[in-house]
C-alpha atoms as a PDB file:
ATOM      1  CA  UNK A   1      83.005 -10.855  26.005  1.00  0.00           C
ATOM      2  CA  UNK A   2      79.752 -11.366  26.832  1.00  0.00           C
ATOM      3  CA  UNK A   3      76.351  -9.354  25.004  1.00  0.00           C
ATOM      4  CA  UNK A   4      73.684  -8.450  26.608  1.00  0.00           C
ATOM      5  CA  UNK A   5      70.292  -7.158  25.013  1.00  0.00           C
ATOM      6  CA  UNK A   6      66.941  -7.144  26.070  1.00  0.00           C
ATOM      7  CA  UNK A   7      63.075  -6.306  26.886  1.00  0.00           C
ATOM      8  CA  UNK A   8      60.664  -7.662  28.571  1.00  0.00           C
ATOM      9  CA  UNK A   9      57.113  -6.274  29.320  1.00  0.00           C
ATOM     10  CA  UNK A  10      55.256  -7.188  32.672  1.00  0.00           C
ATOM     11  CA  UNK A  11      51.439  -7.613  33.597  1.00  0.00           C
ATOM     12  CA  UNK A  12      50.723  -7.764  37.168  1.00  0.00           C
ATOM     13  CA  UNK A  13      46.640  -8.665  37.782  1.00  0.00           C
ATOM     14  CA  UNK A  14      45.837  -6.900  40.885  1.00  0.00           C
ATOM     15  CA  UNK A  15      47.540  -3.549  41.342  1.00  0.00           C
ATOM     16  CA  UNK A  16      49.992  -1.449  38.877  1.00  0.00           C
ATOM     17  CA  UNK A  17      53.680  -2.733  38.459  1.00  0.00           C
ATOM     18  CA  UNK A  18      56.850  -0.337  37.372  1.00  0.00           C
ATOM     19  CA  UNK A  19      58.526  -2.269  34.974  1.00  0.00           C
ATOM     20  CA  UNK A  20      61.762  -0.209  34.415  1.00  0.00           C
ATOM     21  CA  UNK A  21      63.317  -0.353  31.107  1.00  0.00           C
ATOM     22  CA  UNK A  22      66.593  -2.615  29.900  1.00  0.00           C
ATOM     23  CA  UNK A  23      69.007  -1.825  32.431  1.00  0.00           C
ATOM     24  CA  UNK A  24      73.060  -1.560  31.579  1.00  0.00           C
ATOM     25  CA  UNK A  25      74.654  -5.099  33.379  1.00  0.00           C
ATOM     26  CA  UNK A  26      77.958  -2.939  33.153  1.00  0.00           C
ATOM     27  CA  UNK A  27      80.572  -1.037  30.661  1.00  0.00           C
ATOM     28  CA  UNK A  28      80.639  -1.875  27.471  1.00  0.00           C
ATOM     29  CA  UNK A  29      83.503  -4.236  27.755  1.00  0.00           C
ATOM     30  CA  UNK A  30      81.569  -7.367  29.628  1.00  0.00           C
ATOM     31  CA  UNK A  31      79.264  -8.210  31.653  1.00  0.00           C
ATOM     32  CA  UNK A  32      79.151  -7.308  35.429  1.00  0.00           C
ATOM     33  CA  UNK A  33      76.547  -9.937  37.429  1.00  0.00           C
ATOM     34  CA  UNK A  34      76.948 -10.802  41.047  1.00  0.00           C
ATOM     35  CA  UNK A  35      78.950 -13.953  41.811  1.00  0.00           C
ATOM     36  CA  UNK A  36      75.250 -15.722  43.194  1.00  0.00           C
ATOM     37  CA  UNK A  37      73.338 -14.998  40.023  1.00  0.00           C
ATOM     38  CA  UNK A  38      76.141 -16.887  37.617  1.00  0.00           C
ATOM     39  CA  UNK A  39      75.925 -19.418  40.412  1.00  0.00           C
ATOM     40  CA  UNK A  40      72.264 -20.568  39.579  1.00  0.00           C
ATOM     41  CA  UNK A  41      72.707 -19.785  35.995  1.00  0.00           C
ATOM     42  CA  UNK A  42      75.226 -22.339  36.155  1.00  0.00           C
ATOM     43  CA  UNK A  43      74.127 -24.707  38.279  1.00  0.00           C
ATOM     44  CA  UNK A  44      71.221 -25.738  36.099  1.00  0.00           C
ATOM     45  CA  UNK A  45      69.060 -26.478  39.409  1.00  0.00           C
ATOM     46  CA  UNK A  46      65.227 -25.318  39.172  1.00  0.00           C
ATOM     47  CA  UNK A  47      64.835 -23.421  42.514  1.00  0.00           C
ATOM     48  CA  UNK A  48      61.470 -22.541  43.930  1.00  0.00           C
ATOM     49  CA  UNK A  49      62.575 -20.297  47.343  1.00  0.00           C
ATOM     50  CA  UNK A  50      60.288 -17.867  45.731  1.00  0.00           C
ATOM     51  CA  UNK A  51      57.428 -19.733  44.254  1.00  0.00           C
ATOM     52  CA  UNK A  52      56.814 -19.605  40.696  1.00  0.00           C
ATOM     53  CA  UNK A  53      56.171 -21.631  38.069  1.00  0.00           C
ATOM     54  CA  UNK A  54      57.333 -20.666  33.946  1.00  0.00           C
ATOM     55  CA  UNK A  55      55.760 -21.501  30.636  1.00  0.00           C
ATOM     56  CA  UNK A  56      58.142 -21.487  27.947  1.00  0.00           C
ATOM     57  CA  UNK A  57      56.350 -20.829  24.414  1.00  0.00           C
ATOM     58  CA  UNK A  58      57.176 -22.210  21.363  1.00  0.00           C
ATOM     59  CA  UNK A  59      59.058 -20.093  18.665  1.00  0.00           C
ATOM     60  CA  UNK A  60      56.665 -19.154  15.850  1.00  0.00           C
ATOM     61  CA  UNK A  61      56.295 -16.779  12.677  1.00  0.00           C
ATOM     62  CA  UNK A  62      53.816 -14.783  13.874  1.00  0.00           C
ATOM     63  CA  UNK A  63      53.608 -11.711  11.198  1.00  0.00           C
ATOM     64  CA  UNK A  64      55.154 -10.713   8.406  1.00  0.00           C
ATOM     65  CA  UNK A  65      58.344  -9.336   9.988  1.00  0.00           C
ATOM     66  CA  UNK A  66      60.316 -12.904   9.525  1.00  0.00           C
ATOM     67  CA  UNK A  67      61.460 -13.190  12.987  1.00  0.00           C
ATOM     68  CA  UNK A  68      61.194 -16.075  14.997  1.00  0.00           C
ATOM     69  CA  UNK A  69      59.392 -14.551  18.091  1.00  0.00           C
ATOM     70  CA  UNK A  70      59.840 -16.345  21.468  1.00  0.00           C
ATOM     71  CA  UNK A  71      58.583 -15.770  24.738  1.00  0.00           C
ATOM     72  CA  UNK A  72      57.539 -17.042  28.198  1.00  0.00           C
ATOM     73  CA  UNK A  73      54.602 -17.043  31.081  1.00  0.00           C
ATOM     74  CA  UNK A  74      55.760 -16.557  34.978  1.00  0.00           C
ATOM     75  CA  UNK A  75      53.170 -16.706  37.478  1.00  0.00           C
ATOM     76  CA  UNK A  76      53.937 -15.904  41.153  1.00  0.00           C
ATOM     77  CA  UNK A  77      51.251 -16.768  43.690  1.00  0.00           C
ATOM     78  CA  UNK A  78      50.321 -13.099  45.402  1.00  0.00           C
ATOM     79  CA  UNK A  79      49.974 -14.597  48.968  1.00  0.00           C
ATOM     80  CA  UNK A  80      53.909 -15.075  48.355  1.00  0.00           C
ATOM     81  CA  UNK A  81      54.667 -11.111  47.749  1.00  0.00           C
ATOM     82  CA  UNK A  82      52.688 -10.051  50.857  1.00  0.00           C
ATOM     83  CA  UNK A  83      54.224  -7.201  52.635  1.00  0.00           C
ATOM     84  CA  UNK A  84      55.089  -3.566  51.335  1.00  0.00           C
ATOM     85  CA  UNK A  85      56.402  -2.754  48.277  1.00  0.00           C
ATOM     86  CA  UNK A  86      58.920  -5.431  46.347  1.00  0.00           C
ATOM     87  CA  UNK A  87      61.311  -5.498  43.657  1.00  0.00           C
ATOM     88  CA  UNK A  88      61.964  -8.591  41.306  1.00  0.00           C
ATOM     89  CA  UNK A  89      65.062  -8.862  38.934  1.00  0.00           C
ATOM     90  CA  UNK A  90      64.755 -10.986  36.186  1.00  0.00           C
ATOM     91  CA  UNK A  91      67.822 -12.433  34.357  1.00  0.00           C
ATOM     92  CA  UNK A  92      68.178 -14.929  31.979  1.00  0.00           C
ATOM     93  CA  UNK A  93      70.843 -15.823  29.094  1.00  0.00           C
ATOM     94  CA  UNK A  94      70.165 -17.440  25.836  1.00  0.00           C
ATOM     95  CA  UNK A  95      72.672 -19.905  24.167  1.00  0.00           C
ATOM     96  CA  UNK A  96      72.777 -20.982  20.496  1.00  0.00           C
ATOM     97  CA  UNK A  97      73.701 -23.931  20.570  1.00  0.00           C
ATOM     98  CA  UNK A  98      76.449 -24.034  17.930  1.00  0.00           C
ATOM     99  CA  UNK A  99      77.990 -20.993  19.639  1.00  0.00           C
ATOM    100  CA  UNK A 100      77.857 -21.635  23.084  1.00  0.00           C
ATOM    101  CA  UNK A 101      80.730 -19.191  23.706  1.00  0.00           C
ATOM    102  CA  UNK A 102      78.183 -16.537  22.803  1.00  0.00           C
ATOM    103  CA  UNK A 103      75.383 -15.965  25.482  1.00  0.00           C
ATOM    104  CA  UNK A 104      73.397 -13.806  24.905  1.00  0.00           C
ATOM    105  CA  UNK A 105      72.186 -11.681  28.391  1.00  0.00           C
ATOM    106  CA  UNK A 106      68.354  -9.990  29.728  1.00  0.00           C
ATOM    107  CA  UNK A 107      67.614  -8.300  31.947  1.00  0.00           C
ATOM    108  CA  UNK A 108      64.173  -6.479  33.999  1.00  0.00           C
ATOM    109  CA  UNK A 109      63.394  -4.944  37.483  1.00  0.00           C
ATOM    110  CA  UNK A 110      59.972  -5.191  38.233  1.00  0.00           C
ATOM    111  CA  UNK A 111      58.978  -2.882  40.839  1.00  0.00           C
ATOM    112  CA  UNK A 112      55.678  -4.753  42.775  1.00  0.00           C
ATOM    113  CA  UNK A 113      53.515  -2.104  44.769  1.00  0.00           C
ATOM    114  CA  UNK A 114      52.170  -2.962  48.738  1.00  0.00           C
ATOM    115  CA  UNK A 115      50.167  -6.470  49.185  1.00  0.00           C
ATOM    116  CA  UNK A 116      47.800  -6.540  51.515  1.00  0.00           C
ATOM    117  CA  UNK A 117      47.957 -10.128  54.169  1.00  0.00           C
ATOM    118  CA  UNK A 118      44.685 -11.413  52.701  1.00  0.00           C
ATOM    119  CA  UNK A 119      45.763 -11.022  49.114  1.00  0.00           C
ATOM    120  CA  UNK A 120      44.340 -13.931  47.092  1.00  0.00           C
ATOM    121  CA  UNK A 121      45.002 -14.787  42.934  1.00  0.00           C
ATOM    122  CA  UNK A 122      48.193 -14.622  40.952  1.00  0.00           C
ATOM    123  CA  UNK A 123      50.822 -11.889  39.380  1.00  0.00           C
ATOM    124  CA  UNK A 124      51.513 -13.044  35.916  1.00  0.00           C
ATOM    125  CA  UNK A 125      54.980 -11.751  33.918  1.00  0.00           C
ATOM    126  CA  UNK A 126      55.950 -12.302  30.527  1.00  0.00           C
ATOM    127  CA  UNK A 127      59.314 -12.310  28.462  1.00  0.00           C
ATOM    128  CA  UNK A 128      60.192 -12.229  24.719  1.00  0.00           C
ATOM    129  CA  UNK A 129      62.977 -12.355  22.475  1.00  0.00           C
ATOM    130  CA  UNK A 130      64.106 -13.225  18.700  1.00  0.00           C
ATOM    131  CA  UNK A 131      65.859 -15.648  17.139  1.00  0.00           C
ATOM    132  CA  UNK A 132      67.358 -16.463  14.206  1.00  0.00           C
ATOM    133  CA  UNK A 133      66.948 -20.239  12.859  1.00  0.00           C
ATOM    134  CA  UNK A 134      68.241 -22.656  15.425  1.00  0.00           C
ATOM    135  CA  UNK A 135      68.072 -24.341  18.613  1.00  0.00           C
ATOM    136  CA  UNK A 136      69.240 -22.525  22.146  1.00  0.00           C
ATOM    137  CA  UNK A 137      69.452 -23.250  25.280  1.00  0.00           C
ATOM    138  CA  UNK A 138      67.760 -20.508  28.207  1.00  0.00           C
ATOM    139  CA  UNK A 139      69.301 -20.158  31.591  1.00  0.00           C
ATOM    140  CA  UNK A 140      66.352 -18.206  33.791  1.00  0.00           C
ATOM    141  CA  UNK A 141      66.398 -16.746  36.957  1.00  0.00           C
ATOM    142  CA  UNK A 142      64.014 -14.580  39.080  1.00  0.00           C
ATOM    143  CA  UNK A 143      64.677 -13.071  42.820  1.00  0.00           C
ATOM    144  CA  UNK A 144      63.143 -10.929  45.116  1.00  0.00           C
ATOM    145  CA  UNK A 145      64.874  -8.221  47.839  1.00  0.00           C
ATOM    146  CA  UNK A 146      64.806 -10.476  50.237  1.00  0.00           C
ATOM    147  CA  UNK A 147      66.857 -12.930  47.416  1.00  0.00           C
ATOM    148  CA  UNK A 148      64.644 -15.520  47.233  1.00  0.00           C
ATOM    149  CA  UNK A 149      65.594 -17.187  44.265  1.00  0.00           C
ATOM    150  CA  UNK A 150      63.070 -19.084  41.429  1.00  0.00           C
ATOM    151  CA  UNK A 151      65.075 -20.618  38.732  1.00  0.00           C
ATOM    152  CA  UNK A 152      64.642 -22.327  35.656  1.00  0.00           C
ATOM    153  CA  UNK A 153      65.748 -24.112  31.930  1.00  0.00           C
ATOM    154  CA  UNK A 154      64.811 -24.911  28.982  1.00  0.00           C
ATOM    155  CA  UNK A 155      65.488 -25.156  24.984  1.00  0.00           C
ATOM    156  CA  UNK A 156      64.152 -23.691  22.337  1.00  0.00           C
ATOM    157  CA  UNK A 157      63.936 -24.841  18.750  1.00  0.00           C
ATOM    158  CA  UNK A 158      63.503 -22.076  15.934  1.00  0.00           C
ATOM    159  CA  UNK A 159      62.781 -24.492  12.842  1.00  0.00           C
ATOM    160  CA  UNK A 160      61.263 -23.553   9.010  1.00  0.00           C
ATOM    161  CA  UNK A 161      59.271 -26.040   7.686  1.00  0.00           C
ATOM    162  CA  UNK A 162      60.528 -28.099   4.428  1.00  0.00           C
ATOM    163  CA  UNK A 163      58.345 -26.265   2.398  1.00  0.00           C
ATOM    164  CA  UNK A 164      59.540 -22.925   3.649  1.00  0.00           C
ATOM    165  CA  UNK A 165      63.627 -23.222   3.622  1.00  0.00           C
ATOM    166  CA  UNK A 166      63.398 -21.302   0.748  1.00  0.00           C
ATOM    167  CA  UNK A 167      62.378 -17.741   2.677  1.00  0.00           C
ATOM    168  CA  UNK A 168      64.821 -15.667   3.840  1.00  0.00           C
ATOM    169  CA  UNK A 169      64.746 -14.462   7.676  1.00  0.00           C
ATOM    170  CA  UNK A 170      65.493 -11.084   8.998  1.00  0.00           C
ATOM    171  CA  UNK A 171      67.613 -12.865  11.707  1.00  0.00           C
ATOM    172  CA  UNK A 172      70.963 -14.987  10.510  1.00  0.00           C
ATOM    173  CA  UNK A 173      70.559 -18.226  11.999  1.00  0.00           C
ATOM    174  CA  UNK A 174      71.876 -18.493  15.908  1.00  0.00           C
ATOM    175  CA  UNK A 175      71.626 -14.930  16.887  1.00  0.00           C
ATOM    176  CA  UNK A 176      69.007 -13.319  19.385  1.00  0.00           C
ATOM    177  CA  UNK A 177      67.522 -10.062  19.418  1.00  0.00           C
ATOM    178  CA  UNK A 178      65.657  -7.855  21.721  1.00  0.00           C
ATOM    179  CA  UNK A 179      61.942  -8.254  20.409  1.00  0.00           C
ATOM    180  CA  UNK A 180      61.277  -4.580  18.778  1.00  0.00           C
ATOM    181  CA  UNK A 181      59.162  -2.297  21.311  1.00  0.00           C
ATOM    182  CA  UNK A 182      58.926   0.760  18.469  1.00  0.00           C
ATOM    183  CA  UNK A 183      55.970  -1.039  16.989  1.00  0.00           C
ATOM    184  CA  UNK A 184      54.867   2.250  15.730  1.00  0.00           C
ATOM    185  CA  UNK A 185      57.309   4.059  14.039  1.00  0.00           C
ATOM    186  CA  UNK A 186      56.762   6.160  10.987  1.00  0.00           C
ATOM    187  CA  UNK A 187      57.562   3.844   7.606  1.00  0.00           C
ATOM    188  CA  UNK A 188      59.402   5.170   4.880  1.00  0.00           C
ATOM    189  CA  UNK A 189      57.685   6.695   1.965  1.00  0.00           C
ATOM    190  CA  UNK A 190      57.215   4.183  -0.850  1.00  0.00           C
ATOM    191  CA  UNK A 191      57.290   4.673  -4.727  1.00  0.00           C
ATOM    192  CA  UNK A 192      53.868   4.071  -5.750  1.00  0.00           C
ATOM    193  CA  UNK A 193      52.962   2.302  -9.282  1.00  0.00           C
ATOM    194  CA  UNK A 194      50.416   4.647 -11.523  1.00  0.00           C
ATOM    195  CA  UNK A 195      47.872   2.998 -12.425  1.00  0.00           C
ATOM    196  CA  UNK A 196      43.893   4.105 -13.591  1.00  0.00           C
ATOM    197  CA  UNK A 197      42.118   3.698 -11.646  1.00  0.00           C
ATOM    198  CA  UNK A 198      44.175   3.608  -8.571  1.00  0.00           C
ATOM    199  CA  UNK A 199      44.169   0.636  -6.340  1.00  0.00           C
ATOM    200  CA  UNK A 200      42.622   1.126  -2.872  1.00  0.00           C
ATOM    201  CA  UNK A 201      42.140  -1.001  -0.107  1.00  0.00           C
ATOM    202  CA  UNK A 202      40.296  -1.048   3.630  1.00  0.00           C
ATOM    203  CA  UNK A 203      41.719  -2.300   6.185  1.00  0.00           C
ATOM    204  CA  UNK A 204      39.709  -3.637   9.556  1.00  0.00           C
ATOM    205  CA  UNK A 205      42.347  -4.767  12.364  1.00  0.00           C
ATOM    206  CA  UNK A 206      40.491  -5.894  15.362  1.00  0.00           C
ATOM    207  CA  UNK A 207      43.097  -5.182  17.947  1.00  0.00           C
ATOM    208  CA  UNK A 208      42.305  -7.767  20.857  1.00  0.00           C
ATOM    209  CA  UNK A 209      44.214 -10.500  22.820  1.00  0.00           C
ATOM    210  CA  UNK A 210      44.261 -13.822  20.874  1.00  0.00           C
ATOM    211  CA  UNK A 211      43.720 -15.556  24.286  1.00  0.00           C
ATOM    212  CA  UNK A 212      40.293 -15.203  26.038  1.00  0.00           C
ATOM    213  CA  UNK A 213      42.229 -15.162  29.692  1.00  0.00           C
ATOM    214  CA  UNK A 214      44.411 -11.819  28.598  1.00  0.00           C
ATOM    215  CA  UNK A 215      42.834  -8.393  29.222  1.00  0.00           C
ATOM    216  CA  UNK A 216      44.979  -6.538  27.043  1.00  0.00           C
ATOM    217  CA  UNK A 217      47.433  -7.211  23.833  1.00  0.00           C
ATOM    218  CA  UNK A 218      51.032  -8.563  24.243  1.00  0.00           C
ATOM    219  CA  UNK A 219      53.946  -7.079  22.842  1.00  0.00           C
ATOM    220  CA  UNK A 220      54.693  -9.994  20.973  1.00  0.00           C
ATOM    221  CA  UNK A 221      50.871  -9.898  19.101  1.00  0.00           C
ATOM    222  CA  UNK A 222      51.073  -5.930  18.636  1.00  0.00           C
ATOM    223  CA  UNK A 223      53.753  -6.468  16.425  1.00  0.00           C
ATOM    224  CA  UNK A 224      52.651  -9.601  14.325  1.00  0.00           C
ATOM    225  CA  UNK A 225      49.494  -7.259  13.761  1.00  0.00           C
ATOM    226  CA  UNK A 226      51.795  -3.751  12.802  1.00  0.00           C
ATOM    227  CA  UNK A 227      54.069  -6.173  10.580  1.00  0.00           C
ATOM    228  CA  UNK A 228      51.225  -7.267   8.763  1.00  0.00           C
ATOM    229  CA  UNK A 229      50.154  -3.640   8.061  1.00  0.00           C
ATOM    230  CA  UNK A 230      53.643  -3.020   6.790  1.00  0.00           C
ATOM    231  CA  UNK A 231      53.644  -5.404   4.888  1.00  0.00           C
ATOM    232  CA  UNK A 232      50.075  -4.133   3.155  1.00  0.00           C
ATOM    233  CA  UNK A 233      51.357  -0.252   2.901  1.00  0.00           C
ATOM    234  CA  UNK A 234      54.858  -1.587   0.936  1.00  0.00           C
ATOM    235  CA  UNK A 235      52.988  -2.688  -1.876  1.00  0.00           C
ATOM    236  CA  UNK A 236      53.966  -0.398  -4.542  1.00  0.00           C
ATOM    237  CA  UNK A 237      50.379  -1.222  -6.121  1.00  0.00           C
ATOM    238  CA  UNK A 238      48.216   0.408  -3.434  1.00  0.00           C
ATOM    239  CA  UNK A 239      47.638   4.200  -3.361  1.00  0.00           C
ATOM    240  CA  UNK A 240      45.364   4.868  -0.836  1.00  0.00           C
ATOM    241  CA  UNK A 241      44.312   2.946   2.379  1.00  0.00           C
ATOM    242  CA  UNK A 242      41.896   2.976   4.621  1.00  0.00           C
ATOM    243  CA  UNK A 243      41.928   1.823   8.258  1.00  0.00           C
ATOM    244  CA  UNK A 244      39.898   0.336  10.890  1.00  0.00           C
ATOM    245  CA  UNK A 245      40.924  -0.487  14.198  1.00  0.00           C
ATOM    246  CA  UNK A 246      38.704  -1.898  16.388  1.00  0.00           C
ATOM    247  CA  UNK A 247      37.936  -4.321  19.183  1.00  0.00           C
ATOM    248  CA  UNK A 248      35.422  -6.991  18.654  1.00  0.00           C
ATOM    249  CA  UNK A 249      35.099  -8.053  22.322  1.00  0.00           C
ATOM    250  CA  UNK A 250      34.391  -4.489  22.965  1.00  0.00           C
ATOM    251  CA  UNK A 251      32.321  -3.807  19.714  1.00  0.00           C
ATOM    252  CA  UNK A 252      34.077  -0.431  19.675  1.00  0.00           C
ATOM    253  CA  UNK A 253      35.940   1.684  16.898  1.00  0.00           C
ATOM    254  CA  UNK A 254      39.427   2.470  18.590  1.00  0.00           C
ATOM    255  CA  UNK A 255      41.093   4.302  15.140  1.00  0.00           C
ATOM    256  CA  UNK A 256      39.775   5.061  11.886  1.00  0.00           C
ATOM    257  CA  UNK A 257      41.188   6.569   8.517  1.00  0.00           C
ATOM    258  CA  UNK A 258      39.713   6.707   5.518  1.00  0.00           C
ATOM    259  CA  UNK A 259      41.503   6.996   1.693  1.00  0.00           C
ATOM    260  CA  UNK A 260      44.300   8.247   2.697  1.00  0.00           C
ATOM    261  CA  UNK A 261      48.073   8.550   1.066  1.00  0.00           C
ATOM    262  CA  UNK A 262      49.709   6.324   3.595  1.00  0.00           C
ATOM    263  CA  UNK A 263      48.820   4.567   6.911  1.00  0.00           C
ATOM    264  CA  UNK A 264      49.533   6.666   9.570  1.00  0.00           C
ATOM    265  CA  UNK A 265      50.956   4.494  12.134  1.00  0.00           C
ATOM    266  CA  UNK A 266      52.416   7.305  15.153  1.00  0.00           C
ATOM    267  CA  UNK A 267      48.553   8.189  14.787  1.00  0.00           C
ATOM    268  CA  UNK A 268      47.141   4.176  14.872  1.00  0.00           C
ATOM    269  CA  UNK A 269      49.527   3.542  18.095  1.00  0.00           C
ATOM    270  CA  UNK A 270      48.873   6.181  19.852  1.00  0.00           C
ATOM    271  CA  UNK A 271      45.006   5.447  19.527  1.00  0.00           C
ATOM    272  CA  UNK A 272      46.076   2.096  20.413  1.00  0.00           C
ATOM    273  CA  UNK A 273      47.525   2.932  23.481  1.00  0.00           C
ATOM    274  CA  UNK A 274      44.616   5.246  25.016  1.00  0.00           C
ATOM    275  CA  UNK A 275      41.977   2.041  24.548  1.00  0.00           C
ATOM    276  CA  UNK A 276      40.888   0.488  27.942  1.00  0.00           C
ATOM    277  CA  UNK A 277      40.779  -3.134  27.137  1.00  0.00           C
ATOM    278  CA  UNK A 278      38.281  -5.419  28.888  1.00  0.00           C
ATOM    279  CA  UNK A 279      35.633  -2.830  29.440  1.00  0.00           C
ATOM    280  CA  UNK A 280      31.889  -3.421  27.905  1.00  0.00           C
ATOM    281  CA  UNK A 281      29.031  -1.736  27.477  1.00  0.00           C
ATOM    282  CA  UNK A 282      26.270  -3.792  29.547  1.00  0.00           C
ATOM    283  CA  UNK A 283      24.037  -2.957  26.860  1.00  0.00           C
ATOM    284  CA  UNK A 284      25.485  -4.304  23.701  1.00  0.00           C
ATOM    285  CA  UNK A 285      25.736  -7.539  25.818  1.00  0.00           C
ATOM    286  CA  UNK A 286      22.111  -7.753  25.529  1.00  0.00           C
ATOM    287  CA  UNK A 287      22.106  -7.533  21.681  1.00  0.00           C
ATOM    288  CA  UNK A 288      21.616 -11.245  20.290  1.00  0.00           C
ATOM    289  CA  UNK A 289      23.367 -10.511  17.247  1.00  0.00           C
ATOM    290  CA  UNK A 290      25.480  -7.122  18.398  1.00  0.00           C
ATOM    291  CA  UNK A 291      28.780  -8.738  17.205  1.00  0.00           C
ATOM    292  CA  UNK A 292      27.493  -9.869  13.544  1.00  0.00           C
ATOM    293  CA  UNK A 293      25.558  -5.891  13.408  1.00  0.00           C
ATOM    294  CA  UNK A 294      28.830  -4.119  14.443  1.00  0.00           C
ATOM    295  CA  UNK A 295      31.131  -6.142  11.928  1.00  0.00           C
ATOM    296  CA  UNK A 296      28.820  -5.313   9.473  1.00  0.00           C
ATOM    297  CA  UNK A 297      28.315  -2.073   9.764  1.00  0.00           C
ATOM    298  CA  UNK A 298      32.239  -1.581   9.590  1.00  0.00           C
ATOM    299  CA  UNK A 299      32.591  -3.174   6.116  1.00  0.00           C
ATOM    300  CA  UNK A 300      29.708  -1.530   4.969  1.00  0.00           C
ATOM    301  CA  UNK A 301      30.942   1.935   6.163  1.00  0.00           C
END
C-alpha cells in the first residue's frame, strides 16, 4: 500500500499560473499512476524531453516548529512552453531509506496560461516537504500535455547536530509530511502566569524573501517566521503583545497591533496576503538613510 501526501506551491515569472491543489492519485486503498510515470520513476534516468533543470535544497531547521523542512527549485526555459495554454504534472516519491517499502507519493498540476513565440526568461516552480530525522531517496518527474518528460534524483540527508541529539522533533525519524499550508490558524488560548507588573513584549517581523532574486515569500519561510511567533505567544510569562509586520525592502507597515491579549494571527495572515511584494515608492529610494529612519521610527513607536 502505497501513501501519498502532498503540496507544492508554484511561481511562474511572466504571467499568472493555476496551481490546483493536492489531487487524489486514487481510492484510498493504493495508488493509481499510469504505467509510463512508474516507468521513469523507476528507471532512475534524468530525462530532459522537456527542458528543465532542478535544485534540490538542503534539509534545515528553519523555525521553531522542529521539522526538518525540504524543498526544491525547477526552472523551465519559457521559449520551451510557447504555444497556448499548458498543463504540467508534477510527481515525485520520497523514500526513507530504512523503509524503502514505504514511498511516500506528491503530486501538482500546474496550469501555464498562453506564451507568446517571442517569449524570452524563465518559469521558476518550487516543491517542499518534511521529514523526520534521516536520509531518503527522491524519485522526480515533470511532463507536459504533449508528455514531454523532465526527470530527476536525488538524496536527502535530515541530520541534528551532536550538540542537538538531545531535542525532540515533531516528526519520528523516516517519515514525510506534507509541509503545513494553514500557516495562520487561530492558536489555542494559553494559561497565562500573574505576575506585577505584567510582562509585555513588541514584536517587529519584517516579512520579506530571504533571497534578493524572490519577489515574494515562500511557503517554506512564511512558516519558519509564524512558528517563531508561536513560539513567542506560548510563553506562559507574556500577557500582552504587540506586533509589527512590515517589509523593509518596501519600508512599509503591512500589520500592526498594539498590547493586546493574544496575537491575532487569522488577522496577521490575512494582512499578509493583501501586500504586493516588490513594489517601491520611487521616493523613499531617494532617502540616503530611509531604511535606518523607518526602522527607527518602528521601535520607537
Amino acid at each position: 500500500m502505497f501513501r501519498l501526501c502532498g503540496f507544492m506551491m508554484c511561481l511562474l515569472t511572466l504571467g499568472a499560473v493555476t496551481a490546483r491543489g493536492q489531487l487524489p492519485m486514487g481510492p484510498a486503498a493504493g495508488v493509481r499512476m499510469i504505467n509510463t510515470d512508474m516507468a521513469v520513476l523507476e528507471a532512475g534516468d534524468v530525462r530532459k524531453d522537456l527542458p528543465c533543470a532542478v535544485t534540490p535544497m538542503k534539509s534545515a531547521l528553519v523555525g521553531f516548529d522542529l521539522r526538518f523542512h525540504t524543498s526544491y527549485d525547477v526552472t523551465v526555459p519559457l521559449k520551451d512552453l510557447v504555444g497556448n495554454e499548458n498543463l504540467l504534472t508534477i510527481l515525485f516519491r520520497v523514500i526513507p531509506n530504512d523503509h524503502k517499502d514505504r514511498p511516500s507519493y506528491f503530486v501538482q498540476r500546474i496550469r501555464v496560461p498562453s506564451v507568446a513565440e517571442d517569449a524570452r526568461g524563465e518559469a521558476q516552480l518550487q516543491g517542499f516537504f518534511d521529514v523526520g530525522e534521516g536520509g531518503y531517496h527522491v524519485d522526480w518527474l515533470m511532463r507536459d500535455r504533449a508528455e514531454r518528460v523532465c526527470s530527476f534524483y536525488w538524496d536527502v540527508d535530515a541530520t541534528l547536530p551532536a550538540k542537538d541529539r538531545s531535542i525532540k522533533l515533531a516528526i519520528e525519524a523516516g517519515s514525510i509530511q506534507k509541509i503545513e499550508t494553514e500557516s495562520f490558524l487561530e492558536d489555542p488560548p494559553v494559561a497565562r502566569i500573574r505576575q506585577d507588573p505584567p510582562l509585555s513584549v513588541k514584536v517587529l517581523l519584517n516579512y520579506a524573501p530571504q533571497s534578493p532574486n524572490l519577489a515574494a515569500m515562500r511557503p517554506i519561510d512564511t512558516s519558519a517566521l509564524v512558528s517563531i511567533l508561536r513560539g513567542i505567544y506560548r510563553d506562559p510569562r507574556i500577557a500582552k503583545f504587540s506586533l509589527v509586520a512590515f517589509s523593509m525592502h518596501e519600508q512599509k507597515v503591512l500589520y500592526r497591533q498594539i498590547s493586546a491579549d493574544r496575537i491575532d494571527f487569522p488577522a496577521l495572515g490575512e494582512a499578509l496576503q493583501a501586500a504586493k511584494p516588490g513594489t517601491v515608492d520611487a521616493r523613499k529610494l531617494n532617502q540616503k538613510h530611509g531604511d535606518t529612519e523607518f526602522l527607527t521610527e518602528l521601535i520607537m513607536n
